[in-house]
Protein backbone atom coordinates (compact mmCIF):
# COMPACT_ATOMS: atom_id res chain seq x y z
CA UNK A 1 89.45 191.65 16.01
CA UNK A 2 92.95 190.23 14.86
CA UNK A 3 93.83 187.15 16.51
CA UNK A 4 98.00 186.04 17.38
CA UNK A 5 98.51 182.60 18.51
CA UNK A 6 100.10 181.91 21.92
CA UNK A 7 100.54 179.43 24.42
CA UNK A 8 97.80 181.00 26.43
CA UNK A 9 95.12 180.17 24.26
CA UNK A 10 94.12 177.15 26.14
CA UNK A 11 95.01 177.85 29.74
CA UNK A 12 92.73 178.64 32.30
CA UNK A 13 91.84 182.23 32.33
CA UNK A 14 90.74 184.24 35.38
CA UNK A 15 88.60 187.35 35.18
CA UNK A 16 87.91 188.98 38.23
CA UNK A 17 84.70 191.12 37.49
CA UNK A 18 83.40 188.53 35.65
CA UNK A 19 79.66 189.39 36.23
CA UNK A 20 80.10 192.94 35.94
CA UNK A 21 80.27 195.27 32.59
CA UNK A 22 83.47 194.50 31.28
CA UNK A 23 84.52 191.08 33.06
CA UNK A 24 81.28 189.74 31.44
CA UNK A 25 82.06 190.61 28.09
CA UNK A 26 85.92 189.08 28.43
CA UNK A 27 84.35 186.20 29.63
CA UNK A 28 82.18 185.68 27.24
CA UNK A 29 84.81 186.35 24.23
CA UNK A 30 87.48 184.11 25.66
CA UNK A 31 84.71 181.47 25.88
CA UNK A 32 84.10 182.16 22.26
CA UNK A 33 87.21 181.39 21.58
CA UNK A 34 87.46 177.86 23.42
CA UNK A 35 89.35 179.07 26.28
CA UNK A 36 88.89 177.53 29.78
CA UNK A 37 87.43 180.70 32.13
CA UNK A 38 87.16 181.46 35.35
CA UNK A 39 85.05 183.83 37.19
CA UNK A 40 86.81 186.18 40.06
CA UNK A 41 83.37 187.38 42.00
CA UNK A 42 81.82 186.86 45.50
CA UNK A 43 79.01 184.48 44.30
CA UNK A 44 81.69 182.37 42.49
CA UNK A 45 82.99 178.92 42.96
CA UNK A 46 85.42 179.17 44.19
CA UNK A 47 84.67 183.01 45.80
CA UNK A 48 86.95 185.71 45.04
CA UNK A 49 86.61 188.57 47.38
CA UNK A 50 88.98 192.19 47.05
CA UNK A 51 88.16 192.50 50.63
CA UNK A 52 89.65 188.49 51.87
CA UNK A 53 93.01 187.83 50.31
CA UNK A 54 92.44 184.39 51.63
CA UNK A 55 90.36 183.79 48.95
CA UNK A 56 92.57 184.64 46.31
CA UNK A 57 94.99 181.65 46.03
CA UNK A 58 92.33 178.95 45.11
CA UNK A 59 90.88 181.43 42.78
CA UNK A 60 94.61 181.62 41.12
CA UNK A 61 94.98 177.69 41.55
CA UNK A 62 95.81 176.37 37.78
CA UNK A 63 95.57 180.00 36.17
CA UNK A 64 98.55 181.22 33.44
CA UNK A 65 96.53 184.54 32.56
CA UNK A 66 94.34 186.98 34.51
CA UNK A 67 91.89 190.06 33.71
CA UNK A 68 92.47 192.51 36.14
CA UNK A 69 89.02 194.74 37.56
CA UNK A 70 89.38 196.12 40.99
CA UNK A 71 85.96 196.68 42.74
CA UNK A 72 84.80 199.36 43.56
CA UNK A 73 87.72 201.37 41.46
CA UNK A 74 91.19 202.03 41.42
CA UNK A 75 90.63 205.24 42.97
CA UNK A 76 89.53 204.46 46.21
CA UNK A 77 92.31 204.19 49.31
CA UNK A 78 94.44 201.01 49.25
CA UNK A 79 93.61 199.70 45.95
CA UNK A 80 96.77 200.05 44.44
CA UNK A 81 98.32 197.96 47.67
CA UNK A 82 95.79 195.86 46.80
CA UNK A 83 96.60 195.08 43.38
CA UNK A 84 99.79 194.48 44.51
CA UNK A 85 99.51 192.34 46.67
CA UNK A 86 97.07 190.23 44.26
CA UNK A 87 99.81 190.45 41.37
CA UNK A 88 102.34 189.34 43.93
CA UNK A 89 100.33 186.15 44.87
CA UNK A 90 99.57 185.82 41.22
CA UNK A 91 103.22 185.35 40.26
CA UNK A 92 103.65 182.74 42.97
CA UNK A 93 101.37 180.65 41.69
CA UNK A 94 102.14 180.73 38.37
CA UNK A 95 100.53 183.39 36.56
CA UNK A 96 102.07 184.59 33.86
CA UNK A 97 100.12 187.34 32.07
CA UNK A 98 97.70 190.11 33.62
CA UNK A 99 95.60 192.43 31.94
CA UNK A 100 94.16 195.59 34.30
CA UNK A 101 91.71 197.48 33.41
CA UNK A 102 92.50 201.37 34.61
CA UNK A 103 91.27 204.44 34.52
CA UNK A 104 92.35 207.64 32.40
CA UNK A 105 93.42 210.56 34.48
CA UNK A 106 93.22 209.13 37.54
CA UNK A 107 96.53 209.15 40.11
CA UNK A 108 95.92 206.32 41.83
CA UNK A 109 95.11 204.04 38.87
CA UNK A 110 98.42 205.23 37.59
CA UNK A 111 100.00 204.27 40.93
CA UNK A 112 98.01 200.83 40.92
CA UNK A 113 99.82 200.38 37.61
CA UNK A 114 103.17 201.21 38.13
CA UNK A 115 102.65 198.64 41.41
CA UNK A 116 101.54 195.48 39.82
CA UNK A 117 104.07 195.93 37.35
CA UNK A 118 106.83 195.39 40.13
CA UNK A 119 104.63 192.36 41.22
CA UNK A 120 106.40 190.06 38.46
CA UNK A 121 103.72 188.70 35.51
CA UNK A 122 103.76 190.19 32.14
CA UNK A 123 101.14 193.23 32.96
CA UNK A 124 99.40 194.94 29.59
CA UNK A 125 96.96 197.72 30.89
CA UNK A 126 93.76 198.76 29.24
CA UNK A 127 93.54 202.56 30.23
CA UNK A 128 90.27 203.52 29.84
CA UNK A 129 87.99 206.57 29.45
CA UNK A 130 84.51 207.05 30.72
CA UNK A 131 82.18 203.89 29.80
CA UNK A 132 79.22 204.69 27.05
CA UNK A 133 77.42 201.50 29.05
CA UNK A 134 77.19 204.07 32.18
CA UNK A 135 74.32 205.36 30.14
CA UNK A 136 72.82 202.08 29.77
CA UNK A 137 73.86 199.40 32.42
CA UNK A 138 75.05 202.05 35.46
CA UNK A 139 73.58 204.62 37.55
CA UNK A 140 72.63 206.74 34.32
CA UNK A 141 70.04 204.45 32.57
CA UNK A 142 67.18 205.44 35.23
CA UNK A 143 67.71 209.05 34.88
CA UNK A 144 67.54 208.58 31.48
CA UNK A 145 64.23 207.00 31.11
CA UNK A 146 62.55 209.58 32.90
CA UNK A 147 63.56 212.06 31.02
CA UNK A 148 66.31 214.21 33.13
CA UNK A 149 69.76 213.44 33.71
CA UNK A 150 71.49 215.63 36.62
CA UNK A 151 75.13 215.55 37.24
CA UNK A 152 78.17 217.99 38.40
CA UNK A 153 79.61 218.35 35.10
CA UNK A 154 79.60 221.04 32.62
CA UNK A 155 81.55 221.88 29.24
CA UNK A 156 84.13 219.46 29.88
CA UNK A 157 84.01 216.78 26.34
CA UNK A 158 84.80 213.50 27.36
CA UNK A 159 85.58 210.70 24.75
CA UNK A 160 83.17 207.83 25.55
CA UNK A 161 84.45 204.12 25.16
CA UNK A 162 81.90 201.49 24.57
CA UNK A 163 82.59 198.52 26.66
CA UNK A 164 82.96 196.37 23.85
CA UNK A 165 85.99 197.92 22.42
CA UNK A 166 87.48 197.44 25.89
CA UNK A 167 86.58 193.94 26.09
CA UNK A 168 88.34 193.60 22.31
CA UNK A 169 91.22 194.78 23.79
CA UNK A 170 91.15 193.10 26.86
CA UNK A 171 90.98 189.89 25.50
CA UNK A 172 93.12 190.22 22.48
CA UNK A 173 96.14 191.17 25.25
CA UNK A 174 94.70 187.73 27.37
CA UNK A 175 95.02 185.33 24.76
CA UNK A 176 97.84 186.82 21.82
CA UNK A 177 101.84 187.50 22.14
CA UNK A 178 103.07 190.90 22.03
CA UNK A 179 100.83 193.02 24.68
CA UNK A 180 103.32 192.42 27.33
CA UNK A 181 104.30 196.31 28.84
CA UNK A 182 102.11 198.02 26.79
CA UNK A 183 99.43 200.55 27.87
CA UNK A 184 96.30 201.05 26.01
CA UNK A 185 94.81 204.46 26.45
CA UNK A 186 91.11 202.76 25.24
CA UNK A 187 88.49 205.81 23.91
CA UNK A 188 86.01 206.62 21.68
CA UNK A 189 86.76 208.62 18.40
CA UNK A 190 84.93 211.93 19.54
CA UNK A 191 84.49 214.04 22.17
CA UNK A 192 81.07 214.85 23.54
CA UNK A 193 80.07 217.10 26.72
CA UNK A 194 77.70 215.35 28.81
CA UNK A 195 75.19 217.37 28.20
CA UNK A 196 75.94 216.20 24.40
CA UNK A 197 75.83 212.65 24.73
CA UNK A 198 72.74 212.93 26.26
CA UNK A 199 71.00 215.22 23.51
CA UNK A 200 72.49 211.93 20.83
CA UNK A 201 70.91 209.64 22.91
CA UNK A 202 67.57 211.92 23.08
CA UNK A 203 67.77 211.72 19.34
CA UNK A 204 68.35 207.79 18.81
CA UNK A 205 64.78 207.84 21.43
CA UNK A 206 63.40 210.08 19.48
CA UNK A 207 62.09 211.70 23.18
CA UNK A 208 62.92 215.26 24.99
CA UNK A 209 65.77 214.20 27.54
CA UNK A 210 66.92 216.96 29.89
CA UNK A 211 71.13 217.04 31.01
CA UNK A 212 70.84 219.78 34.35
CA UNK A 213 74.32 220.78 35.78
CA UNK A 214 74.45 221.12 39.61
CA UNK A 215 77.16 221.93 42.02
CA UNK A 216 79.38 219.08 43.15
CA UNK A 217 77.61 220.45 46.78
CA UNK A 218 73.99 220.18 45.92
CA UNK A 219 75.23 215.83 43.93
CA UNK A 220 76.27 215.10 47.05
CA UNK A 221 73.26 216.42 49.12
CA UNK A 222 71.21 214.34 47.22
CA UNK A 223 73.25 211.55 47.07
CA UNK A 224 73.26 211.50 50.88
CA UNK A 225 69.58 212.10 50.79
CA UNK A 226 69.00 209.09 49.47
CA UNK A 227 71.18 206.88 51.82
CA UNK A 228 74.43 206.50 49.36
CA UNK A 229 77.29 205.94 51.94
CA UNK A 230 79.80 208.25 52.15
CA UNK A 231 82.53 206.55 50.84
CA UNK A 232 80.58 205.99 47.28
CA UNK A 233 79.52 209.76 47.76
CA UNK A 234 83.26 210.84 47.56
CA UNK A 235 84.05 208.50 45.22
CA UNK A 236 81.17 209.98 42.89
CA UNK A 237 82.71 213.75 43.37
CA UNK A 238 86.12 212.77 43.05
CA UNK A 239 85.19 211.24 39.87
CA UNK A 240 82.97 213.90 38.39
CA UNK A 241 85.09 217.14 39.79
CA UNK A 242 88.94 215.26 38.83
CA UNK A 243 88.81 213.00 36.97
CA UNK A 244 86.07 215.22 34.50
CA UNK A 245 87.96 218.28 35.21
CA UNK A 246 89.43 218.56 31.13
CA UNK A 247 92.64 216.40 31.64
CA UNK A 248 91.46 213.60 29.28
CA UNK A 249 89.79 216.18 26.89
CA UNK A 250 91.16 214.04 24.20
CA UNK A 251 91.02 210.46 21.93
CA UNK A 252 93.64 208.38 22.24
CA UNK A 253 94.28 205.25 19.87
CA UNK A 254 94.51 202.27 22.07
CA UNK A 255 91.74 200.61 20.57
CA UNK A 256 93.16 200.39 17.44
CA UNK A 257 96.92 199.72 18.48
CA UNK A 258 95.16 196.66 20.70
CA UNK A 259 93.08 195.23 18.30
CA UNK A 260 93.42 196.42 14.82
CA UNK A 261 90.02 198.27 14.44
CA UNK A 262 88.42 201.20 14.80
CA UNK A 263 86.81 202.39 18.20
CA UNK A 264 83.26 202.35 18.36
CA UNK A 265 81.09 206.11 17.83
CA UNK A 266 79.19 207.43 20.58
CA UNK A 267 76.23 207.85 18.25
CA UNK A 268 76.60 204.12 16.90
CA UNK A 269 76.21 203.00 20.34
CA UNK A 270 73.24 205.18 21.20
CA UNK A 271 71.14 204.45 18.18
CA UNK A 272 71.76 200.66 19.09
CA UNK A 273 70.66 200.83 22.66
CA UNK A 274 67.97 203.01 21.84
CA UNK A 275 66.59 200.22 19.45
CA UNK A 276 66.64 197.66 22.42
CA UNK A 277 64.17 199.54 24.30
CA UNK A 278 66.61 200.11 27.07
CA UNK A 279 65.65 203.67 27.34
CA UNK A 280 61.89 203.42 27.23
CA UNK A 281 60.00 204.93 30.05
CA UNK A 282 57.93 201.64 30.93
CA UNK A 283 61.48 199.72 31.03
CA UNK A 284 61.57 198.52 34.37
């Protein structure tokens, strides 16, 4: 990844998310690089809570830059207030530069964008597609190791991002001049189907993986059946049924305009997983 200088580099840098799949890997990259980090999360010290905006100024105390992950997404209702009202407290205290990670496709995200802009820091987004780790690190990798993967999503090809990329460009826009009021539309090279992407990652396993397509109707029965909440149940069918529904049926070059390099394949990342055993049926 190409590297600017800027007077960032040193200054504490919060990353909200920090435990989670991409916060984690900016973390651990801007601690690479010597930079002073901060982690935004519950279990943190000091806490950092979406839900208590009273815990947000000491977790902004002494911060110039900030990576931007809303939990549980973008999409759900008030999180573009949210962000908001974070970015606004932000540039109170002195924060200069925020990096948010969004979502392609989704109106809300957009709207969660356009509002932290107003908020007054230098904002460089990271739009991304759907994340390659879902297979690996999110509700996907269980399904997977036993064999049969069952979701409400047909023909539609999605372009994959591998979380890695993301974190490239998260962190290059963190610590370098010349992100400010840029978007990134962040994606992998290729489009795959679901039903694709699982048949590669069948192949780098070298097992028989099944990819069923059910009704949004019949996801959501089971869902319920097995005591998801409703809120996460609507978030789940909003994302498969509108979000999935064709509109980002396309690669985009962010990951290259961000950091230089090329995106990573969806078959690179597959046959690398695969090797770490994280698909195996004994994996617990």
């Amino acid at each position: 990844m190409k590297r600017g200088n800027s007077v960032y580099d040193k200054s504490t840098v919060l990353v909200l998310g920090g435990n989670g799949k991409t916060g984690r890997r900016v973390a651990d990259r801007l601690r690479a690089l010597g930079v002073p980090v901060r982690i935004g999360s519950r279990t943190a010290t000091p806490p950092f809570d979406w839900e208590n905006p009273a815990s947000w100024a000491p977790a902004l105390l002494d911060v110039r830059a900030a990576y931007v992950s809303f939990q549980p997404d973008l999409a759900v209702p008030g999180a573009p207030q949210a962000v908001r009202a974070f970015g606004e407290m932000a540039a109170a205290a002195g924060v200069r530069r925020l990096v948010l990670l969004s979502g392609r496709g989704a109106d809300e995200a957009q709207s969660a964008e356009k509002l932290l802009a107003e908020a007054g820091p230098e904002l460089t987004v990271v739009r991304a597609s759907f994340f390659a780790q879902n297979f690996t690190e999110g509700q996907f990798a269980q399904p997977i190791r036993e064999g049969r993967l069952v979701l409400p999503v047909g023909a539609v090809p999605e372009p994959f991002i591998d979380i890695d990329d993301i974190a490239d460009a998260a962190v290059a826009a963190l610590t370098e001049d010349g992100h400010a009021g840029k978007i990134y539309e962040v994606t992998g090279p290729r489009l795959l189907t679901f039903a694709e992407a699982v048949a590669e990652i069948a192949e780098a396993t070298g097992r028989f993986i099944e990819y069923v397509e059910v009704s949004p109707e019949d996801y959501a029965a089971a869902l319920r059946a097995d005591g998801a909440p409703d809120a996460l149940v609507d978030l789940l069918i909003y994302l498969f049924t509108t979000v999935l529904d064709g509109r980002n049926a396309q690669p985009a070059d962010g990951v290259r305009q961000a950091t230089g390099s090329a995106p990573r394949d969806f078959g690179d990342f597959a046959r690398a997983a695969a090797a770490t055993g994280v698909w195996r049926p004994d994996t617990v």
